[in-house]
Protein backbone atom coordinates (compact mmCIF):
# COMPACT_ATOMS: atom_id res chain seq x y z
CA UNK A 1 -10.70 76.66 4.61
CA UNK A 2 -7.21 76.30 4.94
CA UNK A 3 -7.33 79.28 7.71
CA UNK A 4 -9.66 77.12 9.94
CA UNK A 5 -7.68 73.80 9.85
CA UNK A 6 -4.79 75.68 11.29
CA UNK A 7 -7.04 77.16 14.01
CA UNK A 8 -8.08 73.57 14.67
CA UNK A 9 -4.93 72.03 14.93
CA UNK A 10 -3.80 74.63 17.30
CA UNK A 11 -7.01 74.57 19.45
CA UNK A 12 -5.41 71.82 21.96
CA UNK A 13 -2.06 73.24 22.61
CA UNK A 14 -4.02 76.68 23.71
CA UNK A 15 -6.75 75.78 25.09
CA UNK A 16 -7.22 76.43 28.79
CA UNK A 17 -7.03 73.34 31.69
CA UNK A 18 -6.03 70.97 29.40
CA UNK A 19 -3.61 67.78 30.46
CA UNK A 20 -0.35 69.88 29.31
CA UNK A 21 -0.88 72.27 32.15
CA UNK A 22 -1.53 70.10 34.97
CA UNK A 23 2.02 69.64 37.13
CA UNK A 24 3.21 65.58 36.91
CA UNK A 25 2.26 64.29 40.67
CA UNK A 26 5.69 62.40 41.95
CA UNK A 27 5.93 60.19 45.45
CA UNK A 28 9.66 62.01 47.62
CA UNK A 29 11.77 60.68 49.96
CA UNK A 30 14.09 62.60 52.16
CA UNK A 31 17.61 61.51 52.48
CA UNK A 32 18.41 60.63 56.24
CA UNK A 33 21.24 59.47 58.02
CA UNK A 34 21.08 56.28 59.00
CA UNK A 35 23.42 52.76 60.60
CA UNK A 36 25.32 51.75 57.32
CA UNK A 37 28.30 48.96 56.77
CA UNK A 38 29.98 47.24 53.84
CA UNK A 39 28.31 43.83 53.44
CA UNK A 40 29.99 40.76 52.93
CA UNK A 41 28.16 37.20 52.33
CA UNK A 42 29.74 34.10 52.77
CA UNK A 43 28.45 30.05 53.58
CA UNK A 44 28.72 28.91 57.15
CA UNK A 45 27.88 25.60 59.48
CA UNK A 46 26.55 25.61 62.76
CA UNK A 47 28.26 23.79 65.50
CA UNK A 48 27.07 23.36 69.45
CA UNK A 49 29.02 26.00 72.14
CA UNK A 50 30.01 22.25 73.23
CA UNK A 51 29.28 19.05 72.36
CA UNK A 52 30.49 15.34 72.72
CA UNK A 53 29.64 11.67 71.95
CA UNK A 54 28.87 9.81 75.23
CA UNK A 55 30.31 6.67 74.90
CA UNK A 56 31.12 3.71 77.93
CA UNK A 57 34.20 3.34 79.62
CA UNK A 58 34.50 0.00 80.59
CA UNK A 59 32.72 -3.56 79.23
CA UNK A 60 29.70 -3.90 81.21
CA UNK A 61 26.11 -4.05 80.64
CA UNK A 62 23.60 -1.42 81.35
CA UNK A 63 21.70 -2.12 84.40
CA UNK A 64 19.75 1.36 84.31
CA UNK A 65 18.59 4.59 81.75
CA UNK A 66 18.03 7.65 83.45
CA UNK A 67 16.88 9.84 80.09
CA UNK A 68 15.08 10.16 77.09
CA UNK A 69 15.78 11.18 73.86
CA UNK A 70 15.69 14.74 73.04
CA UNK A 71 15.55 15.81 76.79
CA UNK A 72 17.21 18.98 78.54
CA UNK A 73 19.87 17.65 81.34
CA UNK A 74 21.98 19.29 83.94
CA UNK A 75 25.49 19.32 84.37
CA UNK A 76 26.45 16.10 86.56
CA UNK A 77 23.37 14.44 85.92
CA UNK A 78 23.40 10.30 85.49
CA UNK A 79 22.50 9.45 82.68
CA UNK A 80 22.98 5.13 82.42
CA UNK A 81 24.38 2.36 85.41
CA UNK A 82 25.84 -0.16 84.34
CA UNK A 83 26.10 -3.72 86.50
CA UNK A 84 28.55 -3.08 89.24
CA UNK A 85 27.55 -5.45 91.94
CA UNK A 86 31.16 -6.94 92.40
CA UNK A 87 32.93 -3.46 92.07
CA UNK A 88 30.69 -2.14 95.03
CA UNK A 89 31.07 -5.52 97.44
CA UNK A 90 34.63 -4.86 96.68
CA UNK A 91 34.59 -1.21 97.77
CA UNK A 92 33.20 -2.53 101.15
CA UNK A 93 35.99 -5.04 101.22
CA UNK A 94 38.06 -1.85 100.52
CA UNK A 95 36.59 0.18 103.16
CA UNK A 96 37.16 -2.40 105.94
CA UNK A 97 40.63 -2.84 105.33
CA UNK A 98 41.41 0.92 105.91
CA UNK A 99 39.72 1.44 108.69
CA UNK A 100 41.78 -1.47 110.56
CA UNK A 101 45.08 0.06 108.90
CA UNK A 102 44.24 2.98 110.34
CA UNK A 103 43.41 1.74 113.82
CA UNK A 104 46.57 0.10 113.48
CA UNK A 105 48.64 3.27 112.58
CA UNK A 106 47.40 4.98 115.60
CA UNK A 107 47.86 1.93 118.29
CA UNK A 108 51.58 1.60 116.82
CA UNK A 109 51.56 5.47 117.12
CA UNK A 110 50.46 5.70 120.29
CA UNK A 111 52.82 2.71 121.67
CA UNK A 112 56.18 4.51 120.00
CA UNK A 113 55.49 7.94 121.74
CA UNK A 114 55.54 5.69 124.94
CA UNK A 115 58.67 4.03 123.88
CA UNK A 116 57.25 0.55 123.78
CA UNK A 117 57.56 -0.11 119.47
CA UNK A 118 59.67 1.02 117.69
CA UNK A 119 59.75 3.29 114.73
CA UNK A 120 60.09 0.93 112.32
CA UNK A 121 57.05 -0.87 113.08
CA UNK A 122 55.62 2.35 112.74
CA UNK A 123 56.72 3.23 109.48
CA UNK A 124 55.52 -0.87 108.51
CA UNK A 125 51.67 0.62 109.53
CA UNK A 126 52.13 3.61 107.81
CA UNK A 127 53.14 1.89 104.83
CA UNK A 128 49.79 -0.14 105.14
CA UNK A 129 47.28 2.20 105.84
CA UNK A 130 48.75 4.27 102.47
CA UNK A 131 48.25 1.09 100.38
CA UNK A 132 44.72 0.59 101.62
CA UNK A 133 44.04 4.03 100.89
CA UNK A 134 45.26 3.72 97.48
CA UNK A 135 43.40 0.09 97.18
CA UNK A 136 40.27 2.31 97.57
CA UNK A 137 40.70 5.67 95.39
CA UNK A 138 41.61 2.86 92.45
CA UNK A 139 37.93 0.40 93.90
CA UNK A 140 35.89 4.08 93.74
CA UNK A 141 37.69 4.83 90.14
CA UNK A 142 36.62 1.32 88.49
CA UNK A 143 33.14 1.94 90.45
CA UNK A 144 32.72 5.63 88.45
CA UNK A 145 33.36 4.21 85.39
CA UNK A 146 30.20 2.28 85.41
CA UNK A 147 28.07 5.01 85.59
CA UNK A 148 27.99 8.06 83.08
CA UNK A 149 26.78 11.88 83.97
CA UNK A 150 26.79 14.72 81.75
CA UNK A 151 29.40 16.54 81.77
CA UNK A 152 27.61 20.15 80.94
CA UNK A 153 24.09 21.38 80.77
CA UNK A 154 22.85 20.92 77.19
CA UNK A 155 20.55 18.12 74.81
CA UNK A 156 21.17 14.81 74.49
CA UNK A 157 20.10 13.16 71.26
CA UNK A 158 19.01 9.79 70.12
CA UNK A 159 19.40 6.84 72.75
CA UNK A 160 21.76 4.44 70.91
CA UNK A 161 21.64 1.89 73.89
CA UNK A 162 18.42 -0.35 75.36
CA UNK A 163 18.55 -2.15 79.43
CA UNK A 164 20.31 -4.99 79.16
CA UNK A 165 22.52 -4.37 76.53
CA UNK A 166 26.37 -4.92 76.24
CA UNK A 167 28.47 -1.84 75.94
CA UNK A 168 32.19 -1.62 75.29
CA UNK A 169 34.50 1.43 75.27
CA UNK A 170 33.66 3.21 72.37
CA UNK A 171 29.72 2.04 71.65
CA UNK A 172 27.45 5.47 71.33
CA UNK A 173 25.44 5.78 74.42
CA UNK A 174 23.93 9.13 72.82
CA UNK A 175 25.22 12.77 71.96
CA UNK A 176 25.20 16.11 74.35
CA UNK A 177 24.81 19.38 72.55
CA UNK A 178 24.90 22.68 74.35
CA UNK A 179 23.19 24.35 72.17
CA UNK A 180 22.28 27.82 74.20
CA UNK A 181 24.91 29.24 72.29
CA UNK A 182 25.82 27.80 68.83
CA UNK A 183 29.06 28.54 66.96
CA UNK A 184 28.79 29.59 63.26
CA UNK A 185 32.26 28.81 61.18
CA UNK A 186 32.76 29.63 57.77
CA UNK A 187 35.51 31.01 55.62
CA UNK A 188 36.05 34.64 53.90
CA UNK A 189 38.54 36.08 51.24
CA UNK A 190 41.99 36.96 52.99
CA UNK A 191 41.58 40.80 51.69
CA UNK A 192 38.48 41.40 54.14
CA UNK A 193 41.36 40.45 57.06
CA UNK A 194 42.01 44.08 57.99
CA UNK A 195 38.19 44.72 58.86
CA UNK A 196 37.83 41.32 60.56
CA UNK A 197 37.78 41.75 64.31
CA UNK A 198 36.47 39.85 67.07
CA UNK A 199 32.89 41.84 68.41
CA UNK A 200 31.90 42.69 64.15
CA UNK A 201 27.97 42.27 63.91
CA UNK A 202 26.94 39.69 61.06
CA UNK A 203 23.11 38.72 60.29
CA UNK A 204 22.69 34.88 59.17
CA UNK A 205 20.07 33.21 57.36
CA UNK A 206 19.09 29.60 57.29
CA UNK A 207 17.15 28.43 54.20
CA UNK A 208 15.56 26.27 56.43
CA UNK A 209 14.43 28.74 58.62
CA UNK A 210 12.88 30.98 56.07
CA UNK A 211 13.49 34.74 56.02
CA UNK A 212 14.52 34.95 60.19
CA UNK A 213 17.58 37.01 61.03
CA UNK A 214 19.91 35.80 63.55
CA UNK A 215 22.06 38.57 64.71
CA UNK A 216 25.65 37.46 66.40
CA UNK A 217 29.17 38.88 66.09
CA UNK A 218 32.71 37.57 65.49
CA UNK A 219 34.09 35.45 68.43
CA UNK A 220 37.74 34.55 66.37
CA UNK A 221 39.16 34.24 63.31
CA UNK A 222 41.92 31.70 62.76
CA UNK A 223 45.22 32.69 63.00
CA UNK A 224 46.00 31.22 59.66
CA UNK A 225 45.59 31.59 56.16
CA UNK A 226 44.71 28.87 53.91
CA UNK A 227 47.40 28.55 51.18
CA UNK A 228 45.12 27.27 48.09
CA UNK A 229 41.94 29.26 48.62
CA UNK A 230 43.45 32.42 50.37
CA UNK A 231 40.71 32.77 52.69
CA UNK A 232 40.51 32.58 56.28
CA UNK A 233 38.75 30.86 59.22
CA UNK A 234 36.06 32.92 60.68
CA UNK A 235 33.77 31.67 63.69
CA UNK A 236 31.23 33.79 65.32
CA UNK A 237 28.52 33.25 67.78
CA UNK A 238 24.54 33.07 68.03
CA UNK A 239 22.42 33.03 71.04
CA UNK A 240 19.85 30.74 70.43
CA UNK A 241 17.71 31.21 73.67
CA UNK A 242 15.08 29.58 72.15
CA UNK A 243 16.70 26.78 70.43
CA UNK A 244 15.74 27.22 66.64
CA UNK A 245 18.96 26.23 65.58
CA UNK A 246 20.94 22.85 65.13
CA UNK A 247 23.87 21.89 64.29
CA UNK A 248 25.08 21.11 61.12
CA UNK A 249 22.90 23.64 59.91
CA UNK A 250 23.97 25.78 56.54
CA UNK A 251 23.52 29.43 57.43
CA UNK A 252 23.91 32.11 54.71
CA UNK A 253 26.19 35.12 56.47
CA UNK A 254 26.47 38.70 55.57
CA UNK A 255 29.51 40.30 57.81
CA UNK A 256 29.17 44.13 58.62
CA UNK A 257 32.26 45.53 57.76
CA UNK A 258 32.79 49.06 58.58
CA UNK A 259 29.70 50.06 60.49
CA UNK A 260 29.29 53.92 59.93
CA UNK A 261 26.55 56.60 60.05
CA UNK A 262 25.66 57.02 56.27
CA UNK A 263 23.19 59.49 54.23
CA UNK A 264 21.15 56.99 52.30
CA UNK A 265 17.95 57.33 49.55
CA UNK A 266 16.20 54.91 47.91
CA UNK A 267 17.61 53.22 45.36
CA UNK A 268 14.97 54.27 42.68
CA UNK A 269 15.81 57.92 42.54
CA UNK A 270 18.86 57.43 41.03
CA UNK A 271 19.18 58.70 37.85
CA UNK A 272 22.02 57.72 35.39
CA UNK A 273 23.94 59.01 32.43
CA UNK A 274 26.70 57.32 31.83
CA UNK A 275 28.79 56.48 34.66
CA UNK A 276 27.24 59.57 36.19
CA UNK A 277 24.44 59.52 38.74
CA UNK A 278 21.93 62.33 39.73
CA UNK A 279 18.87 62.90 41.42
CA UNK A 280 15.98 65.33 41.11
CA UNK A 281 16.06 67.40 44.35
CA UNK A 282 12.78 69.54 45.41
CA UNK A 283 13.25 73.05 45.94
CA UNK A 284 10.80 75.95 46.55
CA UNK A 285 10.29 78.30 43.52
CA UNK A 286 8.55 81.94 43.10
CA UNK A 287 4.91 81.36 44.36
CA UNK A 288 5.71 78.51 46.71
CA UNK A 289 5.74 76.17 43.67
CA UNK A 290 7.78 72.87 43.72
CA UNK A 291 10.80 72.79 41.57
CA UNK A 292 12.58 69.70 40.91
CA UNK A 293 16.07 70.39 40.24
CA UNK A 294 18.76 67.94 38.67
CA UNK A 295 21.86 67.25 40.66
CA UNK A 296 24.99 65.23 40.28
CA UNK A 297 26.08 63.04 43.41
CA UNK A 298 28.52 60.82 44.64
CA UNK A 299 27.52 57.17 45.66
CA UNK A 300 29.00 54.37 47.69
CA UNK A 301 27.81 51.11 48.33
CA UNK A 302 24.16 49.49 48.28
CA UNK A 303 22.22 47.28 49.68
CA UNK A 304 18.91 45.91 48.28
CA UNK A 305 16.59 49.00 47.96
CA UNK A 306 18.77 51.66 49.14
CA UNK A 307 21.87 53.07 48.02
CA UNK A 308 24.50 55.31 50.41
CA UNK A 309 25.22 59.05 49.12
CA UNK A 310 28.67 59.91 49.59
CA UNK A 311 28.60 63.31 48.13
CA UNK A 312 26.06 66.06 46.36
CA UNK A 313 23.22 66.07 48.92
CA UNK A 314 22.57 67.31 52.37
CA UNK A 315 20.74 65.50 54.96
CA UNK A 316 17.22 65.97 54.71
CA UNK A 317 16.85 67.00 51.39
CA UNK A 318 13.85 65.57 49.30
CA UNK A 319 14.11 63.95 45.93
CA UNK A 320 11.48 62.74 44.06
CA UNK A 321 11.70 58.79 44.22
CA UNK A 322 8.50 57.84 41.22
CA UNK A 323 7.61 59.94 38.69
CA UNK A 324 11.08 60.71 37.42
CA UNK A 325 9.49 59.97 34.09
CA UNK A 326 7.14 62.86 34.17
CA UNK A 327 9.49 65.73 36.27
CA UNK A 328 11.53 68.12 34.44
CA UNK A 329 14.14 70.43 35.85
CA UNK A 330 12.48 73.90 36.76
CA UNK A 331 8.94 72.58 35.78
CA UNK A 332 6.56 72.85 38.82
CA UNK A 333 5.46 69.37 40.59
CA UNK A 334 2.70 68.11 42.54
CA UNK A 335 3.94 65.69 45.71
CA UNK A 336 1.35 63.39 46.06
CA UNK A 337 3.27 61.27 49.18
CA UNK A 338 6.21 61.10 50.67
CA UNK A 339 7.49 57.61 51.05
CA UNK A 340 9.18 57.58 55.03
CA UNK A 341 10.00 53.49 54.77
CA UNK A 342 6.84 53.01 56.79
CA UNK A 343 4.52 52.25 53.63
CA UNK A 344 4.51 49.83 50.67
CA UNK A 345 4.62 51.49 47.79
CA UNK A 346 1.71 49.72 46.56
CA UNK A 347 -0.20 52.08 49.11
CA UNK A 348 1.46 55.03 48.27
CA UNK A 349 0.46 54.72 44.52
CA UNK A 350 -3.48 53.54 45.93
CA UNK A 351 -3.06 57.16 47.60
CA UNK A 352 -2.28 58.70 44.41
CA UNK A 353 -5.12 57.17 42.47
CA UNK A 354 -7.68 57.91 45.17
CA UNK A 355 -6.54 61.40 45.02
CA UNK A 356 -6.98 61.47 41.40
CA UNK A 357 -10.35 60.54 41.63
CA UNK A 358 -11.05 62.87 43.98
CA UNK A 359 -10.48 65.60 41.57
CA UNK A 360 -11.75 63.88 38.93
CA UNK A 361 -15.91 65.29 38.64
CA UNK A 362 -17.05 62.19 36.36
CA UNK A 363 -15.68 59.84 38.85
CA UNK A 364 -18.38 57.72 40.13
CA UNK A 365 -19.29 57.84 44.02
CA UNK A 366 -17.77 55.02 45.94
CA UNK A 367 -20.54 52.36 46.08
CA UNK A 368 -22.17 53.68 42.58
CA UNK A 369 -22.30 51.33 39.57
């Protein structure tokens, strides 16, 4: 009795095509070579390439509004006229009294070449038509300052003014933002300052905005250090063609330090003991079987999902990146997919179960209750 317990208990361990014999199935990835750089994050504003406050020069009030709020204007365009009836009867006053100086130069002129004035009288007329002259640059300066143009091509914002109303210097007419460009400013730890350079790529983030990436580089970094926080000034710039961005907006950065060609893997084959990492590389045994085999290697930074290999594995060599679990050094595998970046692994996994139930005879049929 004893005899066939034994025999029984053993049964499962010998028998043929049982679960102990089938080879673990495991998803590989091949470590590739690929754009790499040291990240750094750091909290930045966004400011318009330019902008200004437009504001009134003079005391007047506004006789005419040539925009609207929000809208796209040219550089030189009018934007309000102010009342400027006396300025421009003046001008005309102005006007007259230089052409008669100057008809007045040239009969003196005329009469001294002749020798019948003399040059003093001449010098009198000269004298006059110079002070008309300036009578009417100063008439045509007082009559500019009563209307206002943009100075640049950009956005103006809110109208702060209505017809009618009294300005003074100072009073907000509106704000101009040229914001084709937009400058992003934000500080970083002095110890980064030997890697910052003007032309160094950085991605930035908006939680406003969602996940979009807006790519720009490094435009100037300040040429001093601030004493209490030891970091620096940083500013960089992002084309904003179609005019997502504001300013005043908070933009997470990340600054790519150090761009290199790196060999990367996923971050999940990693394997650690310790302060020690390895990875289960695939290599072909006797009968074209697939060996895993455990190897130390070297690692640098990361970056979410991926980690850069520094030392320990060649370029293109596959390790297995799920099913690290199941694999054993020297103990044939099955690869069920290779994961290439272009796949969730969500559908990778779907793969493996389909397969599974492909070889599987009691499956039932797709369809089939």
């Amino acid at each position: 009795m004893r005899v066939i317990l034994y025999l029984l208990l053993l049964l499962p361990a010998t028998a043929p095509g049982t679960a102990a014999a089938v080879s673990p199935d495991v998803i590989v990835a091949a470590a590739e070579q690929s754009a790499w750089a040291d990240r750094t994050e750091a909290l930045g504003t966004l400011r318009a390439n330019e902008s200004v406050v437009v504001t009134a020069n003079v005391t007047e009030t506004i006789s005419a509004i040539h925009f609207d709020d929000g809208e796209r204007v040219a550089a030189g365009e009018l934007l309000v006229e102010m009342t400027s009836a006396e300025e421009t009867a003046l001008l005309e006053e102005v006007r007259a009294r230089v052409a008669e100086a100057e008809r007045q130069y040239q009969r003196v002129q005329s009469l001294t070449e002749r020798g019948s004035a003399s040059v003093s009288l001449l010098d009198e007329r000269r004298r006059d038509l110079d002070t008309a002259r300036a009578s009417l640059v100063a008439v045509e300066s007082r009559l500019k300052d009563r209307v206002v143009k943009a100075p640049f091509a950009g956005v103006v914002g809110l109208r702060n003014i209505s017809l009618g109303a009294l300005v003074e210097p100072g009073d907000v007419i509106t704000t101009l933002d040229d914001d084709r460009i937009m400058k992003l400013d934000f500080t970083v730890p002095s110890v980064f300052l030997p890697s910052l350079r003007p032309g160094l790529a950085i991605e930035a983030r908006a939680p406003a905005l969602g996940e979009r990436v807006f790519e720009g580089e490094i435009s100037a970094v300040d040429t001093r250090i601030d004493p209490v926080t030891r970091s620096v000034q940083v500013r960089a710039l992002l084309p904003n063609p179609n005019q997502v961005l504001r300013p005043g907006l908070l933009m997470r950065v990340e600054l790519l330090r150090n761009p290199r060609q790196a060999l990367t893997l996923p971050e999940e084959a990693l394997l650690h003991r310790g302060e020690a990492h390895f990875v289960l590389v695939l290599t072909q045994g006797e009968g074209g079987a697939t060996l895993p085999e455990r190897r130390q290697v070297q690692v640098g930074t990361r970056r979410p999902g991926f980690v850069e290999i520094t030392g320990g594995l060649d370029a293109g060599e596959r390790v297995i990146t799920h099913g690290t679990d199941k694999a054993k050094p020297g103990e044939p595998v099955t690869v069920m997919a290779v994961d290439d970046g272009t796949r969730p692994l969500a559908e990778l996994l779907a793969q493996k179960s389909a397969g599974a139930d492909a070889d599987d005879p009691a499956a039932p049929a797709a369809g089939n209750e």
